[in-house]
N, C-alpha and C. Protein backbone atom coordinates (compact mmCIF):
# COMPACT_ATOMS: atom_id res chain seq x y z
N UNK A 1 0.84 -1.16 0.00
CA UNK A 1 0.00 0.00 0.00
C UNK A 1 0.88 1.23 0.00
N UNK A 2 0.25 2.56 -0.61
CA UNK A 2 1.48 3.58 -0.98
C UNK A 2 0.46 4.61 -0.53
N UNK A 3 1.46 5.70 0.20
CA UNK A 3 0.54 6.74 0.87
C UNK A 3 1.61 8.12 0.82
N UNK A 4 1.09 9.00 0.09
CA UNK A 4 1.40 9.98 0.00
C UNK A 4 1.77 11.79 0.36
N UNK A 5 2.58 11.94 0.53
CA UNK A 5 2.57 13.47 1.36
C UNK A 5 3.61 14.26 0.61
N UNK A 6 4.04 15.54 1.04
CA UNK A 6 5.09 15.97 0.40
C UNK A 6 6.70 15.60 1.04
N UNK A 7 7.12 15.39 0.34
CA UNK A 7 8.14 14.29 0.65
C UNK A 7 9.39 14.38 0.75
N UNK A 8 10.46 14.00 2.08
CA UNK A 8 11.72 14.42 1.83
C UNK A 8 12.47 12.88 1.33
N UNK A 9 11.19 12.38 1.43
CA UNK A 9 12.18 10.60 0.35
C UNK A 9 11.06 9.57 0.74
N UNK A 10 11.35 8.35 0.53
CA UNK A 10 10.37 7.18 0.86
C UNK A 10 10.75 6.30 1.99
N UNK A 11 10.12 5.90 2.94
CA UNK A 11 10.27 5.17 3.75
C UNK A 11 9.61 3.81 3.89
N UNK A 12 10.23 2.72 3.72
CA UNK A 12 9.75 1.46 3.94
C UNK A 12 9.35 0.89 5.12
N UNK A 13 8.34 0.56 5.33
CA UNK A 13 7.89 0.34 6.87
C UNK A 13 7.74 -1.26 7.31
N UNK A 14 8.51 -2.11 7.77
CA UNK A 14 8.04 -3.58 7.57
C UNK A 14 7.83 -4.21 9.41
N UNK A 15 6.59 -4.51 8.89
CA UNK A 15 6.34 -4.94 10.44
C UNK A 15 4.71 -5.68 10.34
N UNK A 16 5.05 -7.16 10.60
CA UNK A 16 3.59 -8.23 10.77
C UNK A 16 2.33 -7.47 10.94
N UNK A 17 2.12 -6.34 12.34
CA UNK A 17 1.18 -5.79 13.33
C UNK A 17 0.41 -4.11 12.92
N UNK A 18 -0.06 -4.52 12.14
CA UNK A 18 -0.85 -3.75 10.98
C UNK A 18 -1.04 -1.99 11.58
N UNK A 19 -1.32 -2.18 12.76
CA UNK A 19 -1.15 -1.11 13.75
C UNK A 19 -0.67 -0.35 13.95
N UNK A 20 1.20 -1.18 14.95
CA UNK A 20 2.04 -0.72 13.72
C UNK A 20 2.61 0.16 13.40
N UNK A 21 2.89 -0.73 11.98
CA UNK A 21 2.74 0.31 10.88
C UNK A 21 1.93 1.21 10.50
N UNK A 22 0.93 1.30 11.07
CA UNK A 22 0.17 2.41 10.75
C UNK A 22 0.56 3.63 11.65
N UNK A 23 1.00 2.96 13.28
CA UNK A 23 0.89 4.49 13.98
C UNK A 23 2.94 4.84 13.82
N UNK A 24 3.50 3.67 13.00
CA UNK A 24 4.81 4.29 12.20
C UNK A 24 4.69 5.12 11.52
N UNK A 25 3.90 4.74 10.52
CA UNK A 25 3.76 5.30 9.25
C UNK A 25 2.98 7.13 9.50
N UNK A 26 2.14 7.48 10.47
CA UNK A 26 1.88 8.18 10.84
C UNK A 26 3.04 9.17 11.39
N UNK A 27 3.77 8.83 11.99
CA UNK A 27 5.09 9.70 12.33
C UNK A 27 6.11 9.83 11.74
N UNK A 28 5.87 9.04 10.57
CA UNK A 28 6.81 9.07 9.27
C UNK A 28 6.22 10.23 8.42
N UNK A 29 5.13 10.05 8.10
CA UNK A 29 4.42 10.94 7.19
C UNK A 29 4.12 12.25 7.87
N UNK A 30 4.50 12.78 8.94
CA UNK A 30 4.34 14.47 10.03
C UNK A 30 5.52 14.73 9.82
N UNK A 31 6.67 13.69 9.50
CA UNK A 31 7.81 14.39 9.84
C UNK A 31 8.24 14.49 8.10
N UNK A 32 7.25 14.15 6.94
CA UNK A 32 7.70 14.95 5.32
C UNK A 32 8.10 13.59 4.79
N UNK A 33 7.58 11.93 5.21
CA UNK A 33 7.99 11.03 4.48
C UNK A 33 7.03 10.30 3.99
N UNK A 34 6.97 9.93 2.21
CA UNK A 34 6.18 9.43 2.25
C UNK A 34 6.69 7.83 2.38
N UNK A 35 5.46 6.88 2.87
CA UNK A 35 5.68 5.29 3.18
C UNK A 35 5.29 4.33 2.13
N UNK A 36 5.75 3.42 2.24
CA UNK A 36 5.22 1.92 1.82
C UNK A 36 5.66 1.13 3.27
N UNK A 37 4.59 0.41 2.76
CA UNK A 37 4.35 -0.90 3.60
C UNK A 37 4.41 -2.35 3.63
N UNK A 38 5.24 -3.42 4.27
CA UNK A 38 5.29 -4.48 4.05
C UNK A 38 4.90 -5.03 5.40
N UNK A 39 4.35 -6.59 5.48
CA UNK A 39 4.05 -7.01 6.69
C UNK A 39 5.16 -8.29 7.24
N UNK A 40 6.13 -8.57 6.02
CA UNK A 40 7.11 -9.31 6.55
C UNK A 40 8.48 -9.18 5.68
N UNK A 41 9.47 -10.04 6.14
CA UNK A 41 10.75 -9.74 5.76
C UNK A 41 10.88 -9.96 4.00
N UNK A 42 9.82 -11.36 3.50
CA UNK A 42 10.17 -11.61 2.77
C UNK A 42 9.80 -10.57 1.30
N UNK A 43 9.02 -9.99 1.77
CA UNK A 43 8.00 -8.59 1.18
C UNK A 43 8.75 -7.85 1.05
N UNK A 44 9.51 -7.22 2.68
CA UNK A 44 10.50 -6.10 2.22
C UNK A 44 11.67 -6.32 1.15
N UNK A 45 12.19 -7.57 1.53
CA UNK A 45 13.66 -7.34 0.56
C UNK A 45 12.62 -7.50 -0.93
N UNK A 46 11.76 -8.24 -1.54
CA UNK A 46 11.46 -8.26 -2.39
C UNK A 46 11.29 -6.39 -2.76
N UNK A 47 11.03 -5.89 -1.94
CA UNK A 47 10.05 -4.46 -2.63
C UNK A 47 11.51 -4.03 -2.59
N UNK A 48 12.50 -4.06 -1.86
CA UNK A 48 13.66 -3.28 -1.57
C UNK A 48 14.60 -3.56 -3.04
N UNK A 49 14.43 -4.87 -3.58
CA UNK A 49 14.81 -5.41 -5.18
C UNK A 49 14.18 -4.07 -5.99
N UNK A 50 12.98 -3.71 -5.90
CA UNK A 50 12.09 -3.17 -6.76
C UNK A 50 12.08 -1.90 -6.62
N UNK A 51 13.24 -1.14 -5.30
CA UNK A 51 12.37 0.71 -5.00
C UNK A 51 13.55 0.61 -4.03
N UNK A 52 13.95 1.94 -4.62
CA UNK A 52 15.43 2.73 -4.03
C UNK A 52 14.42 3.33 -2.64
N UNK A 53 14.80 3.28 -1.68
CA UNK A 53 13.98 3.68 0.00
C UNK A 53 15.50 4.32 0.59
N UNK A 54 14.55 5.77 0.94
CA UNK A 54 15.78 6.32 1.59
C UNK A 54 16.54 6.12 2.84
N UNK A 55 15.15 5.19 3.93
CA UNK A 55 15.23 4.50 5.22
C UNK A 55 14.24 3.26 5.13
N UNK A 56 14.43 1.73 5.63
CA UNK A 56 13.77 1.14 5.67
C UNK A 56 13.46 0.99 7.31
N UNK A 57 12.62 1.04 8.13
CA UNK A 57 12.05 0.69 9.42
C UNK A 57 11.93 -0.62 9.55
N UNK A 58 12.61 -1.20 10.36
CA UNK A 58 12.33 -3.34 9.73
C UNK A 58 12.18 -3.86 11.32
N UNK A 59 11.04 -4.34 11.63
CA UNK A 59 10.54 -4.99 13.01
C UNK A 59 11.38 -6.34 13.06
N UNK A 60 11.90 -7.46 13.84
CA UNK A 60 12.25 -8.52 14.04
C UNK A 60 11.56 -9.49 13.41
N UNK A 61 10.31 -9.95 14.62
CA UNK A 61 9.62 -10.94 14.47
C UNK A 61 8.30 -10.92 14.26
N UNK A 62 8.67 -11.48 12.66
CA UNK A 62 7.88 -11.40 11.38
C UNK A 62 7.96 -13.11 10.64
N UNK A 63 6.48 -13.65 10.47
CA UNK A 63 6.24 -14.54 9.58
C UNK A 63 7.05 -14.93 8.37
N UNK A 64 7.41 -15.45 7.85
CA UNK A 64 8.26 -16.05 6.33
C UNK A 64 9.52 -15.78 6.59
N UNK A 65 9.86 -14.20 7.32
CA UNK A 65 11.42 -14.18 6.77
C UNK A 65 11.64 -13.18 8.01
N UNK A 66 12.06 -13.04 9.20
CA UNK A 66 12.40 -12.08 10.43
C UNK A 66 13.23 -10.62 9.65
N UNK A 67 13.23 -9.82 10.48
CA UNK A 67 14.02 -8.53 10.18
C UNK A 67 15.71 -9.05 9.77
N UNK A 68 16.06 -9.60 11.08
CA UNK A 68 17.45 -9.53 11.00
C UNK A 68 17.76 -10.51 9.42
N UNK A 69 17.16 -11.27 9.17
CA UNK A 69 17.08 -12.27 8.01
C UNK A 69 16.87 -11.51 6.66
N UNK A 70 15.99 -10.68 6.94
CA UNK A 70 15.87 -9.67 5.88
C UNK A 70 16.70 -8.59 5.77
N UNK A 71 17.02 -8.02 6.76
CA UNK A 71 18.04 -7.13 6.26
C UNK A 71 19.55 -7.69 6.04
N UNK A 72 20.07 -8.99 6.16
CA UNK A 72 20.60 -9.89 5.80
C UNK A 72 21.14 -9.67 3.92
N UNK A 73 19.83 -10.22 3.80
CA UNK A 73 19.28 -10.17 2.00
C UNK A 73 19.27 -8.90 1.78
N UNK A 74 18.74 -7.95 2.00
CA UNK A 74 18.93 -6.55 1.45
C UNK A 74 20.43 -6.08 1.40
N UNK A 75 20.92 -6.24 2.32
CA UNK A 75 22.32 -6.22 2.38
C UNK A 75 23.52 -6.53 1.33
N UNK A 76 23.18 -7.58 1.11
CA UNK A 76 23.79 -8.41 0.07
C UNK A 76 23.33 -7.86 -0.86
N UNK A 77 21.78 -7.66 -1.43
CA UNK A 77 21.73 -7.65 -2.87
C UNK A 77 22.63 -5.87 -3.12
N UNK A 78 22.48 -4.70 -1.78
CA UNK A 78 22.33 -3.95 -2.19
C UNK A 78 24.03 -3.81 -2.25
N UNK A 79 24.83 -4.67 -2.03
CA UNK A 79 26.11 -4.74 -2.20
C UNK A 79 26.71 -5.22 -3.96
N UNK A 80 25.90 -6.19 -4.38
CA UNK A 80 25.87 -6.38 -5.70
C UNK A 80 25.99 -5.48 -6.20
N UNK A 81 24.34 -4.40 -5.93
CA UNK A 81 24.01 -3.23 -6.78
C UNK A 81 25.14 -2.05 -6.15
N UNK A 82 25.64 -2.09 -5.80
CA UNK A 82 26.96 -0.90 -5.33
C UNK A 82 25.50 0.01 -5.09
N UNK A 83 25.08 -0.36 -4.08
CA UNK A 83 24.17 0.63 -3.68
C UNK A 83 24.08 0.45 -1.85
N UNK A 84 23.61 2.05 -1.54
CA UNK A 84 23.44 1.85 -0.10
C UNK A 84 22.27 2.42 0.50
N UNK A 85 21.72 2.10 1.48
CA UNK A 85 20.10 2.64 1.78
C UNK A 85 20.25 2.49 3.41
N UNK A 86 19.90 3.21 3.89
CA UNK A 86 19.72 3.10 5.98
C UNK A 86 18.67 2.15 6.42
N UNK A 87 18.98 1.68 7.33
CA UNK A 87 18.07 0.57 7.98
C UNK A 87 17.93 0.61 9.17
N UNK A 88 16.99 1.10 10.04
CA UNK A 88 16.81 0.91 11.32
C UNK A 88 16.15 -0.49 11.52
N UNK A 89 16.72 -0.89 12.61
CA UNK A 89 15.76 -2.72 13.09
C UNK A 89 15.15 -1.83 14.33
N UNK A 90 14.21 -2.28 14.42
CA UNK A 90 13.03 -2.18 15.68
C UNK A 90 12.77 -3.49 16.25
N UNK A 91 13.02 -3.33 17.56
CA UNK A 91 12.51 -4.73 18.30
C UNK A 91 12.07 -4.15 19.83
N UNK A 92 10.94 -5.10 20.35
CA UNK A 92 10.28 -4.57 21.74
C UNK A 92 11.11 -5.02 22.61
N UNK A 93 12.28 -5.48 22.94
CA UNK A 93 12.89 -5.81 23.92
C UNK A 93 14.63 -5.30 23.75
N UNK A 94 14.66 -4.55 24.64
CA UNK A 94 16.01 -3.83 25.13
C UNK A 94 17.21 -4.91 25.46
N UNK A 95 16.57 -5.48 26.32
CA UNK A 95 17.94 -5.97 26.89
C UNK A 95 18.20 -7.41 26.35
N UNK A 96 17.58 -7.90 25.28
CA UNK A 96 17.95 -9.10 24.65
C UNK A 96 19.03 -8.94 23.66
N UNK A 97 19.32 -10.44 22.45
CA UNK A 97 20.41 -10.27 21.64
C UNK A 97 19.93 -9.40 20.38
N UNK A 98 18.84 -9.48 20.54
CA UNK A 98 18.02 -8.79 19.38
C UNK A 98 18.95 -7.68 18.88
N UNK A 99 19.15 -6.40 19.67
CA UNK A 99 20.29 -5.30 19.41
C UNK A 99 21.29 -5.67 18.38
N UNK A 100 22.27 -6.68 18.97
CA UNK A 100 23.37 -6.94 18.33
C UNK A 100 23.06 -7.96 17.49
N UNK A 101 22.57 -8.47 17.20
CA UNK A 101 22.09 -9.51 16.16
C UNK A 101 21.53 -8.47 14.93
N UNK A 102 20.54 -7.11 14.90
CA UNK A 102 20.97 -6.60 13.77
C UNK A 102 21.50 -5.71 13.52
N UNK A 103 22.51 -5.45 14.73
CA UNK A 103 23.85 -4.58 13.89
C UNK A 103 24.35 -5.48 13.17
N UNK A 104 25.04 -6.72 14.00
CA UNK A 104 25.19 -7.56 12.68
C UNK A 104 25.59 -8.04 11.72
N UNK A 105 23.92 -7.96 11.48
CA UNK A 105 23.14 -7.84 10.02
C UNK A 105 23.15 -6.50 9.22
N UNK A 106 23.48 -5.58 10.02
CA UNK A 106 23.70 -4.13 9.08
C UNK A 106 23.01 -3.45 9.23
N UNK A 107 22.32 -3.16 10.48
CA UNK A 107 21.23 -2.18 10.47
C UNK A 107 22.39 -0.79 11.02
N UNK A 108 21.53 0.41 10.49
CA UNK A 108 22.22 0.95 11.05
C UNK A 108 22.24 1.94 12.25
N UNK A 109 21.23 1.86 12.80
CA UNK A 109 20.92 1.52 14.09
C UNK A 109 19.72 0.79 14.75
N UNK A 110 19.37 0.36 16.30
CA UNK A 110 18.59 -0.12 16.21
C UNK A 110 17.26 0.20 17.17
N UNK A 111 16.20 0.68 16.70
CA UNK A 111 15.12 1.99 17.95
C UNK A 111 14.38 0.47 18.71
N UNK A 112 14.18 0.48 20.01
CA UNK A 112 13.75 -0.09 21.16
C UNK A 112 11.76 0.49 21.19
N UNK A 113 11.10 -0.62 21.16
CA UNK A 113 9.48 0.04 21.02
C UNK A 113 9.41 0.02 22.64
N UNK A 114 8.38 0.93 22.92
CA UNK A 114 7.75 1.83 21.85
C UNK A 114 8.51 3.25 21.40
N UNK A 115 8.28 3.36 20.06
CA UNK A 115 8.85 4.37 19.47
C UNK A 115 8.67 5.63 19.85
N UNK A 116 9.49 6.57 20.08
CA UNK A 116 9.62 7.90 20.23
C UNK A 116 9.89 8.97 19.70
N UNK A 117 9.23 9.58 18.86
CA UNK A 117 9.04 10.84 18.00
C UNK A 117 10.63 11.63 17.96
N UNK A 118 10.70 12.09 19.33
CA UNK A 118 12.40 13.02 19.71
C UNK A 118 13.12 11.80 19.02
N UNK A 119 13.26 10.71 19.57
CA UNK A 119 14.13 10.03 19.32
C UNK A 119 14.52 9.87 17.15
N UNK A 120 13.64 9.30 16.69
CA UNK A 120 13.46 9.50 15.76
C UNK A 120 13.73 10.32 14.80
N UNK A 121 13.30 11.71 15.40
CA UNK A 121 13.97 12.72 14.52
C UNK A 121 15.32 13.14 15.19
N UNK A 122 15.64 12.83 15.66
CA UNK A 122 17.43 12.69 16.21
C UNK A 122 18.49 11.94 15.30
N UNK A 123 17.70 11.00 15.13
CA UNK A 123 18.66 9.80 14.14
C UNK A 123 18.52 10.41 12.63
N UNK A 124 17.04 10.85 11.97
CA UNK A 124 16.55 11.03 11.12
C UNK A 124 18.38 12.45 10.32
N UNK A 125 18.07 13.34 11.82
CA UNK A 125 19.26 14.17 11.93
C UNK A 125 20.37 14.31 11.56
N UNK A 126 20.83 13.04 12.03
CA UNK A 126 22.10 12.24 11.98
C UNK A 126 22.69 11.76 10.98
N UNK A 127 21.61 11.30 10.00
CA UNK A 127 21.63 10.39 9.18
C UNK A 127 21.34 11.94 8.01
N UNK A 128 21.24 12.63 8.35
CA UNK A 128 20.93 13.72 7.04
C UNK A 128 19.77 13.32 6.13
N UNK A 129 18.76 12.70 6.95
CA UNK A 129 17.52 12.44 6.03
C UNK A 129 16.53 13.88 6.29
């Protein structure tokens, strides 16, 4: 699904919990981004094959193919393509391996739910998006 605003780039949103992504995608789209949406890993890297994303948002644990698994594959292909794109992993638990399992994998950093607006546009900052 593709949702539109005026736009400082596209953001890929991948996460099972329809919700969500929706109240992501909502603080994606206030802060000038427009989204797409996937509900699992194997969706994102497929769409990530198909659409240059200036940040992908990628949840863990997800049906067919997990975050860290997926950004795995994105990784790789986008190494083929001498191409590079930002990846935050999102996972609800702090103090597990989750963190370092997708640095990794290449994320390039990783936000702790529930998500926080300041926080967000801090990295967003950082990252010169």
């Amino acid at each position: 699904m593709h949702f539109t605003s005026p736009s400082r780039g596209t953001v890929l949103i991948v996460d099972d919990v329809a919700m969500s992504r929706k109240m992501i995608m909502q603080c994606m789209q206030h802060l000038g981004f427009t989204c797409d949406e996937a509900s699992d890993g194997a969706e994102a890297v497929a769409m990530c094959n198909a659409k240059e994303y200036s940040l992908v948002l990628m949840d863990n644990l997800m049906p067919r193919m997990n975050g860290i698994e997926a950004t795995v594959a994105i990784r790789r292909t986008d190494l083929l393509a001498k191409r590079s794109r930002h990846i935050f992993g999102i996972t609800g638990d702090e103090v597990s391996d989750e963190r370092e399992d997708f640095q990794r994998a290449g994320c390039n950093e990783v936000l702790v739910k529930p998500l926080r607006l300041d926080h967000i546009k801090q990295l967003l900052t950082a990252y010169c998006l």
